[in-house]
C-alpha atoms as a PDB file:
ATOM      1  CA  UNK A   1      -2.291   5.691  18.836  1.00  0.00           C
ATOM      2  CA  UNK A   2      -5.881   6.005  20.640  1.00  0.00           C
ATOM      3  CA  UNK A   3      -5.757   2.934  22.257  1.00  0.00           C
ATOM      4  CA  UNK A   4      -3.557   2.380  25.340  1.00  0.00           C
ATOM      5  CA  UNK A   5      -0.644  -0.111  24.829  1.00  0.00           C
ATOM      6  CA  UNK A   6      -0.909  -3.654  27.064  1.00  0.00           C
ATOM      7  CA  UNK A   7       1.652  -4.107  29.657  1.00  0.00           C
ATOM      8  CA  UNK A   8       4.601  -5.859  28.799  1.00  0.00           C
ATOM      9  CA  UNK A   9       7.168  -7.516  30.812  1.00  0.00           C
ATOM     10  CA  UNK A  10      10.449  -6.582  29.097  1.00  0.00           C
ATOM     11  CA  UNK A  11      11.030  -4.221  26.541  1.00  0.00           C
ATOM     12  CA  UNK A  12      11.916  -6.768  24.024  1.00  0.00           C
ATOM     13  CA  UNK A  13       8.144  -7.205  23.918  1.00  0.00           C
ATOM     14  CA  UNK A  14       7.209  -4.331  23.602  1.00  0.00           C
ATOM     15  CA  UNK A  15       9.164  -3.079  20.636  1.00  0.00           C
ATOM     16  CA  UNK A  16       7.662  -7.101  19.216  1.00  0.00           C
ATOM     17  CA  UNK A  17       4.204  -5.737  19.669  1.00  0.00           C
ATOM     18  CA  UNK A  18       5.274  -1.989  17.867  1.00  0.00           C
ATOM     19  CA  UNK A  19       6.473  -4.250  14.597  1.00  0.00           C
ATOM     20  CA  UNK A  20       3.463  -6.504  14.591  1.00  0.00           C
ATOM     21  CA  UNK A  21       1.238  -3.651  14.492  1.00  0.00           C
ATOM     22  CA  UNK A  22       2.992  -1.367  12.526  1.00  0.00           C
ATOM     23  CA  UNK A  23       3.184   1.424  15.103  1.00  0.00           C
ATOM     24  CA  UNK A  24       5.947   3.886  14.197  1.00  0.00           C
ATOM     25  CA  UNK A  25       8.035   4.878  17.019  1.00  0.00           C
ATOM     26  CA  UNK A  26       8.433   8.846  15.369  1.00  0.00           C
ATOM     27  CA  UNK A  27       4.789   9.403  15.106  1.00  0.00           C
ATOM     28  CA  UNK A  28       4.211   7.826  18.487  1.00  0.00           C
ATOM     29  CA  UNK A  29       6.768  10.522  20.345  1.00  0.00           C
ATOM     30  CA  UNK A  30       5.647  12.798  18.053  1.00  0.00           C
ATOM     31  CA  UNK A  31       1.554  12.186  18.850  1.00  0.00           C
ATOM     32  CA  UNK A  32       2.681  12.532  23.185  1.00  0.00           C
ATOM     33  CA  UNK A  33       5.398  15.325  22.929  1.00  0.00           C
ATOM     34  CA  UNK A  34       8.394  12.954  23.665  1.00  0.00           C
ATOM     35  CA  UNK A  35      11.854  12.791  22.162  1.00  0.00           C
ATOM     36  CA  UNK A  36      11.569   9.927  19.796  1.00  0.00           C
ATOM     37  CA  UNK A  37      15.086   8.726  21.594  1.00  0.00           C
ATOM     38  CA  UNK A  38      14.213   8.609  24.846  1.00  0.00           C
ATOM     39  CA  UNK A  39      11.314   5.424  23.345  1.00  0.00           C
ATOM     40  CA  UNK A  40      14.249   4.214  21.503  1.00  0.00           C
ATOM     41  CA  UNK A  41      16.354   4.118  24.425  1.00  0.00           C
ATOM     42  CA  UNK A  42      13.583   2.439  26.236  1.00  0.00           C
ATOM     43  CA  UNK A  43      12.900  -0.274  23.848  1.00  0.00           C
ATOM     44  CA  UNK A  44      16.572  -1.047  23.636  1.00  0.00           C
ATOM     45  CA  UNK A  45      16.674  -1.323  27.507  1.00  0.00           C
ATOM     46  CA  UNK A  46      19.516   1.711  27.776  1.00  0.00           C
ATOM     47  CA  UNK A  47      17.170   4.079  29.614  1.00  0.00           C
ATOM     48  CA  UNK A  48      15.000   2.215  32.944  1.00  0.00           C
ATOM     49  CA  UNK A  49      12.714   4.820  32.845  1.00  0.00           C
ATOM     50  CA  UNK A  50      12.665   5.416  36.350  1.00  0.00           C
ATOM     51  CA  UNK A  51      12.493  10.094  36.307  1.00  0.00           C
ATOM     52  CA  UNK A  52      10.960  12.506  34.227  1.00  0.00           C
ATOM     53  CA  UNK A  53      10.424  12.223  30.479  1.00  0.00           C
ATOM     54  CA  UNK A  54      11.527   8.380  30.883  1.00  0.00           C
ATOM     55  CA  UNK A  55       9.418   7.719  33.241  1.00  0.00           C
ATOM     56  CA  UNK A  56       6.645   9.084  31.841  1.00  0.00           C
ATOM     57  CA  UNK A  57       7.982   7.269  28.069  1.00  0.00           C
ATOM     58  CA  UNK A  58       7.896   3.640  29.916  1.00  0.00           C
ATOM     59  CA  UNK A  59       4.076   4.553  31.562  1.00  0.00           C
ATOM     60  CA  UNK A  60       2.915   4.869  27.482  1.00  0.00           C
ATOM     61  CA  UNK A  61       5.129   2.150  26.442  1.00  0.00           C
ATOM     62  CA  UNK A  62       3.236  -0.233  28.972  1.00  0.00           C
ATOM     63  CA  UNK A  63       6.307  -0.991  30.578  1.00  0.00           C
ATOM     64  CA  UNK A  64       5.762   0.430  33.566  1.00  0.00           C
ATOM     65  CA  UNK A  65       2.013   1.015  35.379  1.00  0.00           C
ATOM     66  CA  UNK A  66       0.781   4.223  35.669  1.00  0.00           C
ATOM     67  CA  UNK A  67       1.327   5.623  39.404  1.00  0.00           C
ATOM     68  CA  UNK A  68      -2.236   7.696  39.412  1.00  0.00           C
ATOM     69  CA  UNK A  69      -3.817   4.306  38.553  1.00  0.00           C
ATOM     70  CA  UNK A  70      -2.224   2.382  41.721  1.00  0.00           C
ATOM     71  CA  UNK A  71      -3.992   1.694  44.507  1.00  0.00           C
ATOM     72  CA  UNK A  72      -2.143   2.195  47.946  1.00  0.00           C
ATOM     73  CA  UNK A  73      -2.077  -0.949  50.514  1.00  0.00           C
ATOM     74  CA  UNK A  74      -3.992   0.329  53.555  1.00  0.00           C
END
């Protein structure tokens, strides 16, 4: 997928917006070097993504932002 996912707010939506668009979960692990179960654990909201491949599974999911994009309050 070239273009970046939109944030979603559960992952419910998420795996919605996969269908819709006809964005196979496989080629997507496959295309960022992920374990195509650790997506599908995401998307059926056993895994919170909170450490390591999760974490960085949920960032390309849009269900979590991306911590090098987040600005720090001052």
């Amino acid at each position: 997928m070239d273009t970046p996912l939109p944030r979603f707010k559960s992952p419910e939506a998420c795996a919605a917006y996969l269908r819709a668009n006809g964005v196979n979960v496989s080629e997507l692990a496959r295309a960022n070097n992920l374990p195509r179960l650790v997506l599908v654990d995401l998307l059926r909201g056993k895994r919170k993504g909170h450490r390591g491949q999760a974490h960085r599974a949920a960032i390309l999911l849009g269900l979590k932002d991306d911590p090098s994009t987040l600005q720090l309050a001052a």
